[in-house]
Protein backbone atom coordinates (compact mmCIF):
# COMPACT_ATOMS: atom_id res chain seq x y z
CA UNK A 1 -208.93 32.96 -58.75
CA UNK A 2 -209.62 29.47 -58.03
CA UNK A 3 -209.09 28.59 -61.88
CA UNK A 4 -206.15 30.10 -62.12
CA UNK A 5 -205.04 28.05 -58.95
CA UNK A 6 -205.95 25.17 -59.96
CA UNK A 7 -203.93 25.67 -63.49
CA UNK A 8 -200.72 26.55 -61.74
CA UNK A 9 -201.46 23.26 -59.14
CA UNK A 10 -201.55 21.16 -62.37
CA UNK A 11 -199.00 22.84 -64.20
CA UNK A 12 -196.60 22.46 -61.40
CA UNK A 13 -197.90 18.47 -61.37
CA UNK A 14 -197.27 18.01 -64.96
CA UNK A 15 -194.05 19.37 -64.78
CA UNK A 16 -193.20 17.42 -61.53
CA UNK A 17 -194.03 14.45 -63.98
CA UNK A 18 -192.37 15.31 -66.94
CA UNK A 19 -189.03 15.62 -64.96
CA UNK A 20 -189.46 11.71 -63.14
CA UNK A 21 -186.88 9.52 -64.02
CA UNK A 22 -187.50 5.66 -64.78
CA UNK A 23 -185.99 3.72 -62.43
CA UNK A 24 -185.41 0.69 -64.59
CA UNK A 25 -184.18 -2.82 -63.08
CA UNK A 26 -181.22 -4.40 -61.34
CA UNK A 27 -181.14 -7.77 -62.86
CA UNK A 28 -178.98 -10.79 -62.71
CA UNK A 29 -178.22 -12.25 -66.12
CA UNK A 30 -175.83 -15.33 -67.71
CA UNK A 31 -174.19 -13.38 -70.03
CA UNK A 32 -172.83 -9.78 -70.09
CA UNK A 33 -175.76 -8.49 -72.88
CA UNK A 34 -178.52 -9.48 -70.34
CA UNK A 35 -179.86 -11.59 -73.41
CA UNK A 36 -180.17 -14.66 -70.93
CA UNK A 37 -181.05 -15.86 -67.62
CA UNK A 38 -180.57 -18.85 -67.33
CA UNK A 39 -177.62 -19.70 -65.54
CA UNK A 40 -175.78 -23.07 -65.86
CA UNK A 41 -174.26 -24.49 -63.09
CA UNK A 42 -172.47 -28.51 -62.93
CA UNK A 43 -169.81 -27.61 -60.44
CA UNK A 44 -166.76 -25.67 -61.09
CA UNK A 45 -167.07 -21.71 -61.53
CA UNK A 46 -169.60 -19.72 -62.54
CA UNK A 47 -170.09 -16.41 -63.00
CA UNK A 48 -173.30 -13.95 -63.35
CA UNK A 49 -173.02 -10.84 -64.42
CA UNK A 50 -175.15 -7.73 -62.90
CA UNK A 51 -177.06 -4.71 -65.22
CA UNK A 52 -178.66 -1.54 -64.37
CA UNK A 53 -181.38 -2.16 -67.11
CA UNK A 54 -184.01 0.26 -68.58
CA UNK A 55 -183.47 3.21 -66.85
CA UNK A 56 -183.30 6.59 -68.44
CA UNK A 57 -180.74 7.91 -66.31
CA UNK A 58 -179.10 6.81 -62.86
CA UNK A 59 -176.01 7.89 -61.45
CA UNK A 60 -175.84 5.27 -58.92
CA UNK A 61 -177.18 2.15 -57.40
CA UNK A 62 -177.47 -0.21 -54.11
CA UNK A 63 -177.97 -3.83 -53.66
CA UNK A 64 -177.47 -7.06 -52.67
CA UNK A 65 -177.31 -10.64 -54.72
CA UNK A 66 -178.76 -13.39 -53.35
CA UNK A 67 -177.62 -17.01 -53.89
CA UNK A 68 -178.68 -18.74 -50.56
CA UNK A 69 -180.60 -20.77 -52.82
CA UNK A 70 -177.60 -22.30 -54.09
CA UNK A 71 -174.29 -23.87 -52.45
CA UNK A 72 -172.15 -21.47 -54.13
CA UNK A 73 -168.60 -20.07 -53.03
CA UNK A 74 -168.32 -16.39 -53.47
CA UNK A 75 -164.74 -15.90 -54.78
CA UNK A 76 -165.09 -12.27 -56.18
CA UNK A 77 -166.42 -9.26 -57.77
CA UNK A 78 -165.16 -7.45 -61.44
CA UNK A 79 -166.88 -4.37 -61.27
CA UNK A 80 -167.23 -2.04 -64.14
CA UNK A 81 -166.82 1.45 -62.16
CA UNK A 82 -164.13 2.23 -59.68
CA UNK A 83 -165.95 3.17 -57.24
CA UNK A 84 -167.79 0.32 -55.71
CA UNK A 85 -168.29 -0.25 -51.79
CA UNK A 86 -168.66 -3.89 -50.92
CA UNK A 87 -169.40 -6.80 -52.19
CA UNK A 88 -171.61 -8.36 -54.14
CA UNK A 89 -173.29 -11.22 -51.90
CA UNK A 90 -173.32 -8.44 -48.87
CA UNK A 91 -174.57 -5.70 -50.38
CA UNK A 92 -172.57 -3.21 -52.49
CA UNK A 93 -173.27 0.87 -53.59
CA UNK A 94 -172.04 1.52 -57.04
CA UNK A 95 -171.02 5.14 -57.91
CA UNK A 96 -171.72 5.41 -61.60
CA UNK A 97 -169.39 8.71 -62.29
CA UNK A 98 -171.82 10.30 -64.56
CA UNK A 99 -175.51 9.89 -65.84
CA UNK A 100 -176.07 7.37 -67.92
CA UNK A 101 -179.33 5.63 -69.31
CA UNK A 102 -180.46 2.52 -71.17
CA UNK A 103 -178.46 -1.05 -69.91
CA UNK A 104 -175.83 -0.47 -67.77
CA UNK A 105 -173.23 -2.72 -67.27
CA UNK A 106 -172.34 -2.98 -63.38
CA UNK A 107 -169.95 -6.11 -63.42
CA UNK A 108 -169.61 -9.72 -62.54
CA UNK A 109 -169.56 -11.99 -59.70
CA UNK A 110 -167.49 -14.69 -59.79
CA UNK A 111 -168.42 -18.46 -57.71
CA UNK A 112 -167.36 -22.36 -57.14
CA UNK A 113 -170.15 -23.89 -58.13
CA UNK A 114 -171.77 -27.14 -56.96
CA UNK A 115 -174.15 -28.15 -59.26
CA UNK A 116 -177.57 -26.42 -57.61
CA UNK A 117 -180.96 -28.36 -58.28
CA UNK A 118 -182.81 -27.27 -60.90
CA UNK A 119 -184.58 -24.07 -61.07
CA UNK A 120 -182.80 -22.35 -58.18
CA UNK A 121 -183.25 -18.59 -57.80
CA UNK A 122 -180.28 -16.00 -57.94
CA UNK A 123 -182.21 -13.10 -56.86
CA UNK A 124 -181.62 -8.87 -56.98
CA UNK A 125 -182.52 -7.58 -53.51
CA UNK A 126 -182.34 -4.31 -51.32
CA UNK A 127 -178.63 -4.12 -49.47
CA UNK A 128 -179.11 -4.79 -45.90
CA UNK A 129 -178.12 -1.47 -45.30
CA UNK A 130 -179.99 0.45 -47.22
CA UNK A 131 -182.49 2.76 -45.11
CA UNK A 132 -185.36 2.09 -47.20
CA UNK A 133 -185.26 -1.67 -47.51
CA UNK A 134 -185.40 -1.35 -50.92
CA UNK A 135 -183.08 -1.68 -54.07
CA UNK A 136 -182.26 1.50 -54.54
CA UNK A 137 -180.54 3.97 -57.15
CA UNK A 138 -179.62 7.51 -57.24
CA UNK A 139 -181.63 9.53 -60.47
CA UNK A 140 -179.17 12.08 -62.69
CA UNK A 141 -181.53 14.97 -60.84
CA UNK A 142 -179.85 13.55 -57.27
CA UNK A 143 -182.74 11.81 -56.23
CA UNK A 144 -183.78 8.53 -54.71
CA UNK A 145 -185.41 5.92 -57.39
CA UNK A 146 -185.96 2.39 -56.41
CA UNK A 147 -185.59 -0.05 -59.39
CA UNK A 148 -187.19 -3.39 -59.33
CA UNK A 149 -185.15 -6.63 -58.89
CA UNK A 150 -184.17 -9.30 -61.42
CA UNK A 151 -183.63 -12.97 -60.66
CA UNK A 152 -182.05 -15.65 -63.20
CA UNK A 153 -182.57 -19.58 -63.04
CA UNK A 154 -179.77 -21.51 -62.48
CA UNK A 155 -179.83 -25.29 -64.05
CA UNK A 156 -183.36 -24.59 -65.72
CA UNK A 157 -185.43 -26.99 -67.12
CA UNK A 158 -189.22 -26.94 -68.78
CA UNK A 159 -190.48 -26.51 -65.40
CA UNK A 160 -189.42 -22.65 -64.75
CA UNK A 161 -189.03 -19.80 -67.00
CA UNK A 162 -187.29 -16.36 -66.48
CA UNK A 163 -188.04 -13.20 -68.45
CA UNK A 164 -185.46 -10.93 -69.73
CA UNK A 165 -186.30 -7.17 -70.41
CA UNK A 166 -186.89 -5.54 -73.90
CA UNK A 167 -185.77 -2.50 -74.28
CA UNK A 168 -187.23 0.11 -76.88
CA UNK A 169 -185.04 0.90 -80.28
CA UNK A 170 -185.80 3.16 -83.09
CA UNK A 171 -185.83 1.74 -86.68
CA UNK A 172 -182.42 3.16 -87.79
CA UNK A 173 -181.17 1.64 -84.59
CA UNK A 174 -182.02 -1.76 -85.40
CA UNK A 175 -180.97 -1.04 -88.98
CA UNK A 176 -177.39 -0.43 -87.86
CA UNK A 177 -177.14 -3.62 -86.38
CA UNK A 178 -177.26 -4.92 -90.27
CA UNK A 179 -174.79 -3.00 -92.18
């Protein structure tokens, strides 16, 4: 009896697993391909632009970006879905309007620059009034996920270095990009 217990208990574990969702990353990137992020900034606007990266399927997310690093003037938010509460630089919830996976483009924030020093931080944090404290996103099952935080570099030099995610591709997929 206590075998077959213990097979249901792990059963029930593995399929608990299975059925996790990857959180992925909200990062902060130059560009609206998250290829870069390093941010230039010598006065006048600039804009970074804001991806749900790496996930495997979120239906929503909440966060905050922070630039107190930097001197900037927050002028405005383009966001991708029409249903977006907030703002950007106070903390906004993003209703996705379906599942979707892989790099999600949330939108773009929009500043007057003033030439930060070098290597200043833009950073991806939990909204202020999110609960948990943490970034957080809502999973395709209806669940709670909380997906790391990006940062970018504004005005980098050799000094710093930011990383920007690499997603997975099959062969065909890279292929395609070719033809």
């Amino acid at each position: 009896m206590n075998r077959q217990l213990l097979a249901l208990l792990f059963s029930l574990t593995a399929a608990a697993t299975s059925f996790a969702q990857i959180p992925g990353k909200i990062g902060v990137y130059a560009d609206a391909g998250a290829t870069n992020c390093y941010v230039v900034d010598v006065g006048g606007l600039v804009e970074v632009h804001m991806l749900h990266v790496l996930t495997d399927g979120a239906a929503a997310s909440r966060f905050k970006l922070d630039v107190s690093a930097t001197s900037w003037i927050h002028l405005g938010d383009n966001w991708d879905f029409e249903l977006a509460l907030g703002n950007s630089v106070g903390g906004v919830s993003i209703a996705y309007g379906e599942c979707l996976s892989g790099s999600i483009y949330l939108g773009k924030a929009i500043f007057l620059g003033s030439s930060a020093p070098l290597c200043t931080e833009v950073l991806i944090v939990a909204d202020p009034q999110a609960v948990s404290g943490q970034i957080e996103a809502a999973s395709c099952m209806e669940t709670r996920m909380f997906p790391a935080g990006g940062r970018a570099l504004v005005n980098a030099d050799h000094t710093c270095q930011c990383t920007v995610p690499v997603a997975t591709a099959t062969w065909s997929a890279i292929k395609s990009l070719y033809r």
